[in-house]
Protein backbone atom coordinates (compact mmCIF):
# COMPACT_ATOMS: atom_id res chain seq x y z
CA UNK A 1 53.05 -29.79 126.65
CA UNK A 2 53.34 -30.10 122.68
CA UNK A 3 49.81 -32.22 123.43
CA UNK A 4 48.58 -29.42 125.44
CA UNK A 5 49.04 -26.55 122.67
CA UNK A 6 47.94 -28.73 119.77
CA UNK A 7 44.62 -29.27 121.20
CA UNK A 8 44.18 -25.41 122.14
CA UNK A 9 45.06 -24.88 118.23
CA UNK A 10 42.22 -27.60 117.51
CA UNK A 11 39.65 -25.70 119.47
CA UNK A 12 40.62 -21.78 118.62
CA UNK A 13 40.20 -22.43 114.87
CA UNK A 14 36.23 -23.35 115.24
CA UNK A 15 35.94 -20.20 117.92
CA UNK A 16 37.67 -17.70 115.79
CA UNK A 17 35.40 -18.68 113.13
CA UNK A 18 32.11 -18.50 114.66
CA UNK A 19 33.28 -15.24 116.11
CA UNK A 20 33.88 -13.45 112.44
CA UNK A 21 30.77 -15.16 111.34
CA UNK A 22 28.45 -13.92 114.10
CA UNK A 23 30.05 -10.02 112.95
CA UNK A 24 29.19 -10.37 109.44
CA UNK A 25 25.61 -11.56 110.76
CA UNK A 26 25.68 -8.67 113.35
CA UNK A 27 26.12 -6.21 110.58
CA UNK A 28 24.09 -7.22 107.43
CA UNK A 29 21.36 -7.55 110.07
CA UNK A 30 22.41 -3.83 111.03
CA UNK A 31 22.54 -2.60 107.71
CA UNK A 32 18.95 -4.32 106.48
CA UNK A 33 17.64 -1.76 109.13
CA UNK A 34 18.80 1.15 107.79
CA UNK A 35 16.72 3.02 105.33
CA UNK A 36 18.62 2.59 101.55
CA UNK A 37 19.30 5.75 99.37
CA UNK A 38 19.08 5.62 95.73
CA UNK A 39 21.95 6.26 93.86
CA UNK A 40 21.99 9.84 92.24
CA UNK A 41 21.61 9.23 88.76
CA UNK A 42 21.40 13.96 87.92
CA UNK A 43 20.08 16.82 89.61
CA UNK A 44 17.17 16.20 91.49
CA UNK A 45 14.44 17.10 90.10
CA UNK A 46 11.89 20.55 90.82
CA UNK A 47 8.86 19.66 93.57
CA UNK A 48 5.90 19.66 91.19
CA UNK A 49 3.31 21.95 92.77
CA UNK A 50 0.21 20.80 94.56
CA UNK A 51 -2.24 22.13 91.87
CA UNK A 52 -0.41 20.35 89.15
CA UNK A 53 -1.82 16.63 88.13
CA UNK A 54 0.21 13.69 88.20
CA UNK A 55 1.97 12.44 84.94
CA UNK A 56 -0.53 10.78 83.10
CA UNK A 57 1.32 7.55 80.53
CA UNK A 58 4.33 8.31 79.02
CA UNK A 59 5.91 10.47 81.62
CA UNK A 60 4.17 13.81 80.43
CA UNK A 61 2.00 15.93 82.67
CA UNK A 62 -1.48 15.98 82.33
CA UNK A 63 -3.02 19.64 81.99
CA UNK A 64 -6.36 20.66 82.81
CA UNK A 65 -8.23 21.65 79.83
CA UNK A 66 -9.02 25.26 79.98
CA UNK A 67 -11.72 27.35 77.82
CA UNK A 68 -9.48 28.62 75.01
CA UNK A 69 -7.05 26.17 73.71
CA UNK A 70 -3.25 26.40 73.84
CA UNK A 71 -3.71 26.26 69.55
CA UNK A 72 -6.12 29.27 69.79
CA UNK A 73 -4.10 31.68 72.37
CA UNK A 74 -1.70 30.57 74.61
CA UNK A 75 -1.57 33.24 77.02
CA UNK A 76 -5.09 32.98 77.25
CA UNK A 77 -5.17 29.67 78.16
CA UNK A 78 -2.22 29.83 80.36
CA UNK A 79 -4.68 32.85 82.11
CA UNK A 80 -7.76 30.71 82.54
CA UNK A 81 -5.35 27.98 83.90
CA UNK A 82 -3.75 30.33 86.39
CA UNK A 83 -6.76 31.97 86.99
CA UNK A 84 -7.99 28.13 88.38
CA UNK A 85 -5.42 27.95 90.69
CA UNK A 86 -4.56 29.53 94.22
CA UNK A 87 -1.29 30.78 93.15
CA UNK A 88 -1.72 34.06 90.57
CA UNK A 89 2.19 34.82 90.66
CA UNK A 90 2.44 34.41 86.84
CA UNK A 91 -1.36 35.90 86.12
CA UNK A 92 -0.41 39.59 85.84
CA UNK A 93 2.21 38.16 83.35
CA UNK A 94 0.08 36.38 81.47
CA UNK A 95 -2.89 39.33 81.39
CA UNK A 96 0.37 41.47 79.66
CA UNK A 97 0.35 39.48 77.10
CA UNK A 98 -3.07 39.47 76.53
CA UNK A 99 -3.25 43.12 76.22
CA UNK A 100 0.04 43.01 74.04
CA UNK A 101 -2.33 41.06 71.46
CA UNK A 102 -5.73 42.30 72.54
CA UNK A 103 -6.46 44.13 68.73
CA UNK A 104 -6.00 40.18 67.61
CA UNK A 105 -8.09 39.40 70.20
CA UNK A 106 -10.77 41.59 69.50
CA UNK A 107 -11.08 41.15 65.75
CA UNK A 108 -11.65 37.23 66.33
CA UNK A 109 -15.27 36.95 67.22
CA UNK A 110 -14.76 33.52 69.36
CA UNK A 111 -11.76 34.88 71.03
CA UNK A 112 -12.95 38.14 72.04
CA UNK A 113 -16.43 36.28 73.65
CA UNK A 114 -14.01 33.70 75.60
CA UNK A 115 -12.40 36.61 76.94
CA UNK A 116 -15.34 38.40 77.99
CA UNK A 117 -16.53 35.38 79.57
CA UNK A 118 -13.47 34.88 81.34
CA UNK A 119 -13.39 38.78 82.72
CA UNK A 120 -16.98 37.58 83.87
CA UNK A 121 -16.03 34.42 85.38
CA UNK A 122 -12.50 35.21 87.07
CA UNK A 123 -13.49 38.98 87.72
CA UNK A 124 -16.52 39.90 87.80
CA UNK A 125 -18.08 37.02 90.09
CA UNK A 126 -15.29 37.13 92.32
CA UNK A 127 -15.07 38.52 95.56
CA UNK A 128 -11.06 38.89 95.66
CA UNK A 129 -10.06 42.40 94.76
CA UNK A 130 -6.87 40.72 93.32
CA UNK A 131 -8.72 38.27 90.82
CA UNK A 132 -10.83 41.26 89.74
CA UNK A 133 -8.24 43.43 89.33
CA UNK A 134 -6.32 41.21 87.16
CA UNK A 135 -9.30 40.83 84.80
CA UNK A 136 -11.13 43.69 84.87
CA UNK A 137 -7.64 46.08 83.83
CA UNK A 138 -8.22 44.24 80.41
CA UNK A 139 -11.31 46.31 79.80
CA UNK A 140 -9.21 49.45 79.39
CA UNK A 141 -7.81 47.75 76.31
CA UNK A 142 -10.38 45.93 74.72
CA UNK A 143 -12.21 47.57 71.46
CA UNK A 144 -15.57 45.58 71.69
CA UNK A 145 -19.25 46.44 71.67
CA UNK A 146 -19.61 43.79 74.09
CA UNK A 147 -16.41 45.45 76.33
CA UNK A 148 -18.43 48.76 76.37
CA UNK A 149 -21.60 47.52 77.73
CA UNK A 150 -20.13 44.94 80.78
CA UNK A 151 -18.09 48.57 81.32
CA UNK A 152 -21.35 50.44 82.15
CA UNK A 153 -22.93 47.61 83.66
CA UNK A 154 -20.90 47.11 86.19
CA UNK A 155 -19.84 51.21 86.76
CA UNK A 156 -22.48 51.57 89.60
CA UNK A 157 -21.57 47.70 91.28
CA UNK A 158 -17.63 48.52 91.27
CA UNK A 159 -16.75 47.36 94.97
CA UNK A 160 -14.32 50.01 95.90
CA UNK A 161 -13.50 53.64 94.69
CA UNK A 162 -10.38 52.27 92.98
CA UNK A 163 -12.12 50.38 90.80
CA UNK A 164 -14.75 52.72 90.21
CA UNK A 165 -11.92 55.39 88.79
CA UNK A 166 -10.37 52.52 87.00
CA UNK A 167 -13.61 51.61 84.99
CA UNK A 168 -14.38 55.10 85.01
CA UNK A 169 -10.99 55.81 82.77
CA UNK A 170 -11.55 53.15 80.93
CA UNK A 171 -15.11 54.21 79.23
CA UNK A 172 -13.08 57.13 78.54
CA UNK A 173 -11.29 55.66 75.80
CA UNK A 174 -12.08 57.22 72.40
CA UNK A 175 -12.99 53.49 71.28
CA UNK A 176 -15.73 52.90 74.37
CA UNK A 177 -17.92 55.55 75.36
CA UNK A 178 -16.48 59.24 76.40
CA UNK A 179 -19.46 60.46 76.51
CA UNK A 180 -20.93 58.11 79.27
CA UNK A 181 -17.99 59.03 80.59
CA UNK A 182 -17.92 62.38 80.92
CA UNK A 183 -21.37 62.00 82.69
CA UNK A 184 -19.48 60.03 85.55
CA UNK A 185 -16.76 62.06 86.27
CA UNK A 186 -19.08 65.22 86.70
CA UNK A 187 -20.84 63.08 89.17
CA UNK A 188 -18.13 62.54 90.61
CA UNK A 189 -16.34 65.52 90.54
CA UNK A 190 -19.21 67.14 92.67
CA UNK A 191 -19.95 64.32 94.76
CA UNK A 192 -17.17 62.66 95.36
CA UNK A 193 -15.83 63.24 99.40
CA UNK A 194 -12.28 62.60 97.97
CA UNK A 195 -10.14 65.16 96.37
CA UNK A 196 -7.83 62.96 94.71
CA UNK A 197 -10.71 61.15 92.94
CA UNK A 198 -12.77 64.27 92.43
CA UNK A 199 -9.49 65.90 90.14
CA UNK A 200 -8.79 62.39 88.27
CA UNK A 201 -12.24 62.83 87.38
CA UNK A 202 -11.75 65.27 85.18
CA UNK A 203 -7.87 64.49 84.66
CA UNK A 204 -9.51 61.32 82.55
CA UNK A 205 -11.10 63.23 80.44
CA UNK A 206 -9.09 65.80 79.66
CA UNK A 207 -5.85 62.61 78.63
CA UNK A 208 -7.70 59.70 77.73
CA UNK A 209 -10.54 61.05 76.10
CA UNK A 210 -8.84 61.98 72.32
CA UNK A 211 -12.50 64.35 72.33
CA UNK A 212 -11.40 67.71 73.43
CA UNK A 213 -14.65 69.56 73.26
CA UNK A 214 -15.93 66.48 75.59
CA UNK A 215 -12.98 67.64 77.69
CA UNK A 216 -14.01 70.94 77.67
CA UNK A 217 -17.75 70.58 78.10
CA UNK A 218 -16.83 68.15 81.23
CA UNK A 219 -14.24 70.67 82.94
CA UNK A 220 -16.89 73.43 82.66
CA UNK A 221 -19.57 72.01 84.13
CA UNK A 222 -16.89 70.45 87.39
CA UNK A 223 -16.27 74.10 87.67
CA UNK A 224 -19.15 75.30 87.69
CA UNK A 225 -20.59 73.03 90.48
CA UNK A 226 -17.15 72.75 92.24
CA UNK A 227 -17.06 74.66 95.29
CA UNK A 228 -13.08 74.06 95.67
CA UNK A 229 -10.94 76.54 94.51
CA UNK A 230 -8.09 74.45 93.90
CA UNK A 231 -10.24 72.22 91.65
CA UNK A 232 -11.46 75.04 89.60
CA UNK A 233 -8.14 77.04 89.19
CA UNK A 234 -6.50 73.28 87.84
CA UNK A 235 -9.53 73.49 85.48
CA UNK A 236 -9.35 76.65 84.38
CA UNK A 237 -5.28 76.32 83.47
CA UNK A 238 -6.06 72.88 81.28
CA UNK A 239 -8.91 74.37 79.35
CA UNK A 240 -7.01 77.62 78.65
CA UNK A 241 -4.30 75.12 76.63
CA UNK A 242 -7.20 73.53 74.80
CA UNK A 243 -8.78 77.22 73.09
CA UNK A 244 -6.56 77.18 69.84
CA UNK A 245 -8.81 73.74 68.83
CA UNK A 246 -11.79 74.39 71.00
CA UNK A 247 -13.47 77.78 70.32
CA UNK A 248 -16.29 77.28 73.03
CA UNK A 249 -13.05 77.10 75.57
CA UNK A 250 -11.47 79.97 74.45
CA UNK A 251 -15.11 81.79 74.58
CA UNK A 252 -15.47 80.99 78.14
CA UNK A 253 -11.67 82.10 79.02
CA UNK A 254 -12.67 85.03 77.82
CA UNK A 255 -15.83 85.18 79.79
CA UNK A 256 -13.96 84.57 83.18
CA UNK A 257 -11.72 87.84 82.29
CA UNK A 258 -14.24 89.93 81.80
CA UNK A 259 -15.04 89.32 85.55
CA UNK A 260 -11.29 87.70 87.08
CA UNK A 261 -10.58 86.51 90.07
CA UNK A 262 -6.98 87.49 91.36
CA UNK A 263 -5.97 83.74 91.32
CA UNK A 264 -6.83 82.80 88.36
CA UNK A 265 -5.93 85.12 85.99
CA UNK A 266 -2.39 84.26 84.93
CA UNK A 267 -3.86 80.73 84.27
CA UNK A 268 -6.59 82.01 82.49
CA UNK A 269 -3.94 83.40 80.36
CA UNK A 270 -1.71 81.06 80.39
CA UNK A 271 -2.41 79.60 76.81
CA UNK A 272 -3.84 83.17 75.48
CA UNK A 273 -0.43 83.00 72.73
CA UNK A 274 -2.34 79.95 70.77
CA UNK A 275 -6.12 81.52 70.46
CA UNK A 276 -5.80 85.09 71.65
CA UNK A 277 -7.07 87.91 69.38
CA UNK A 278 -5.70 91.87 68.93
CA UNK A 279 -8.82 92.75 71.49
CA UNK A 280 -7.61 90.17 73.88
CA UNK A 281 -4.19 92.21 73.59
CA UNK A 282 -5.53 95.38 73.86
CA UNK A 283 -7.67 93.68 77.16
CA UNK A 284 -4.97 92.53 78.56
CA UNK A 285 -3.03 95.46 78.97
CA UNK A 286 -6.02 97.37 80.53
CA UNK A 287 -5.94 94.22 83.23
CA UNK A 288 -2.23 95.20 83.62
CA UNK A 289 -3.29 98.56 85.01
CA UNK A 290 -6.26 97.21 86.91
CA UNK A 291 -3.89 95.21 88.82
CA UNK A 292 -0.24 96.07 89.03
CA UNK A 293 1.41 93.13 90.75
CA UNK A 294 1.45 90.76 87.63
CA UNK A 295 0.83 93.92 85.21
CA UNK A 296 4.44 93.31 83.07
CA UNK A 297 3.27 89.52 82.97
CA UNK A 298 0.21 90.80 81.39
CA UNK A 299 1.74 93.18 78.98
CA UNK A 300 4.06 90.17 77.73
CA UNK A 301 1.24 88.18 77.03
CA UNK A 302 -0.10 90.52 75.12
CA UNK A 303 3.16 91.17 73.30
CA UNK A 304 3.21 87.40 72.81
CA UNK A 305 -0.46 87.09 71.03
CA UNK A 306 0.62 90.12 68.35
CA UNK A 307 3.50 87.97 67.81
CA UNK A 308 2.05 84.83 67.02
CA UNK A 309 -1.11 86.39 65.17
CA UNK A 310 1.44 88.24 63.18
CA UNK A 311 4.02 84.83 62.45
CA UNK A 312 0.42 83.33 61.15
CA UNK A 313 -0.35 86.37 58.69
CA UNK A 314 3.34 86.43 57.25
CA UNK A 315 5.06 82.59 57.92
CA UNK A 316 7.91 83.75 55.92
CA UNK A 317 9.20 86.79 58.22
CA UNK A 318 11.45 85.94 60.83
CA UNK A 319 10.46 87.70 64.24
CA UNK A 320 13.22 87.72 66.92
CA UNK A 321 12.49 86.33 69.86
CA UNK A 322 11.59 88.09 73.15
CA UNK A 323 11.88 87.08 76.98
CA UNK A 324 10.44 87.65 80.20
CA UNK A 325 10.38 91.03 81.50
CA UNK A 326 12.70 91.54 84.35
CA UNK A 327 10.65 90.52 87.56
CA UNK A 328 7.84 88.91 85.86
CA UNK A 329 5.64 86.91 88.50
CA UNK A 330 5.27 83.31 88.16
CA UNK A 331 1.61 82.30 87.73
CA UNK A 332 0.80 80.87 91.71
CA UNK A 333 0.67 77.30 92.14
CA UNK A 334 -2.68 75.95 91.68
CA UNK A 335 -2.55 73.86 95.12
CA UNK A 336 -2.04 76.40 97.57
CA UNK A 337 -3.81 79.31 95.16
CA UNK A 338 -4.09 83.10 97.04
CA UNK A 339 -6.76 84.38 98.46
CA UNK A 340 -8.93 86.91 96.75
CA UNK A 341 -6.58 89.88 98.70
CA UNK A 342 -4.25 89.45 95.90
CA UNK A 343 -6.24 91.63 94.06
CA UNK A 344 -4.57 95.49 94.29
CA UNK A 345 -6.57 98.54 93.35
CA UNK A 346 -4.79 101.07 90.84
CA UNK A 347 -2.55 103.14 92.69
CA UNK A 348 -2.34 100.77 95.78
């Protein structure tokens, strides 16, 4: 028996160890097939995007070289670079910043031509109203000869009515063209099949211009031609303000109450205080009688110009001040103006 179990001892030692060894084999073998993970070392790094190169020697990315220089003007360059690119998120930023330095700009000769070649390039002879957008906002900004002529160039080829107002606003600017301007937006002021753009027209003009009489010259002539009366009583009430600088606007207020139509006379008016005379006084109270219904407005205005003409004469004297009568009218609102009815006959 002792024989027995030493010779099972003698043969379970050899077994046991080819067992353990086959395991080990069974599982490095297992292990070799599975894919190995690197060992994190820090955060993983950001996915580079798809437009960017790939490092070049020494680790550091390779950038595209772009017309202006990042030594010249960074945000240019970073515009051009976007501007290559299918993703514009950061353009708008960068086209900011542009504008924030755009007098810089301007009064460096090679600067100011890369720029107008890149409104050209990126804008211009694009087809995506984004791209063009992007670019062609910079125009509104930028005091150059060169500016003012790709301006009215491209006026008549502007691909949609948006842009059309946009460039339109821009010429506007004291440092463009407000003349040429003004030309457009009578055009389209009486052209235009759009309301909206038909009012900016002359809304343009009358902010952006910094040339009242321009202003005034434009409005006049919209009116004139205008067959909306919403249009022309807006006009009317924003060349009434301009009379105390512009005397050809307070002429032709005058002009329009010699012969007034119901709905526009308390705009006609409204500004009388600034440019208003002791006749225009005297006039208006004879209007107050003609028609009853806004007569105590009337007679307040008139109080109004003696008191201001007077202030002017004697600076010194201290006036006190007067309010509305009781029951003084509101001048109508100029969208949804009344109808020539309003008008009452004395004793109506």
């Amino acid at each position: 028996m002792a024989a027995t179990i030493a010779d099972m001892r003698k043969y379970a030692l050899p077994v046991l160890l080819f067992g353990a060894l086959g395991a080990v084999v069974f599982v490095l073998v297992r292990m070799r097939d599975q894919p190995v993970k690197p060992k994190r070392t820090g955060s993983a790094p950001e996915a580079r995007a798809e437009e960017d190169p790939a490092p070049a020697k020494g680790g550091l990315a390779k950038r595209e070289p772009t017309r202006t220089s990042l030594e010249e003007n960074v945000w240019m360059s970073e515009l051009e670079r976007a501007m290559k690119r299918k993703d514009l998120s950061n353009a708008r930023h960068f086209q900011a910043k542009i504008c924030e330095e755009i007098d810089k700009i301007a009064a460096d000769e090679s600067l100011a031509k890369k720029l107008l070649e890149d409104i050209r390039e990126f804008g211009l002879e694009s087809d995506d109203p984004a791209r063009r957008d992007i670019m062609l906002q910079m125009l509104r900004v930028f005091e150059h000869p060169d500016a003012t002529r790709m301006i009215e160039q491209e006026y008549y080829k502007a691909r949609s009515p948006e842009e059309s107002m946009m460039l339109l606003e821009a010429m506007s600017h004291d440092y463009h063209d407000p003349k040429r301007a003004s030309v457009w937006a009578i055009e389209k002021a009486l052209t235009s099949d759009n309301e909206e753009h038909r009012m900016f027209a002359f809304q343009v003009m009358n902010e952006f211009s910094n040339d009242p009489e321009i202003a005034v010259q434009t409005g006049i002539a919209i009116y004139e031609g205008s067959t909306s009366r919403k249009e022309q009583v807006r006009i009317v009430e924003k060349i009434s303000v301009r009379g105390r600088y512009v005397p050809a606007a307070a002429e032709w207020m005058r002009k329009r109450l010699r012969d007034p139509r119901p709905d526009e006379i308390l705009y006609i008016t409204g500004g009388i205080a600034a440019w208003g005379t002791e006749k225009d006084a005297a006039y208006l109270e004879t209007l107050a009688e003609e028609f009853p219904a806004i007569g105590d407005q009337l007679r307040e205005q008139a109080e109004q110009i003696r008191i201001v003409r007077k202030i002017e004469a004697n600076p010194h004297e201290t006036i006190p001040p007067t309010g509305p009568r009781k029951g003084t009218p509101k001048p109508a609102d100029p969208e949804n103006p009344p109808g020539e009815g309003a008008k009452e006959q004395p004793g109506g």
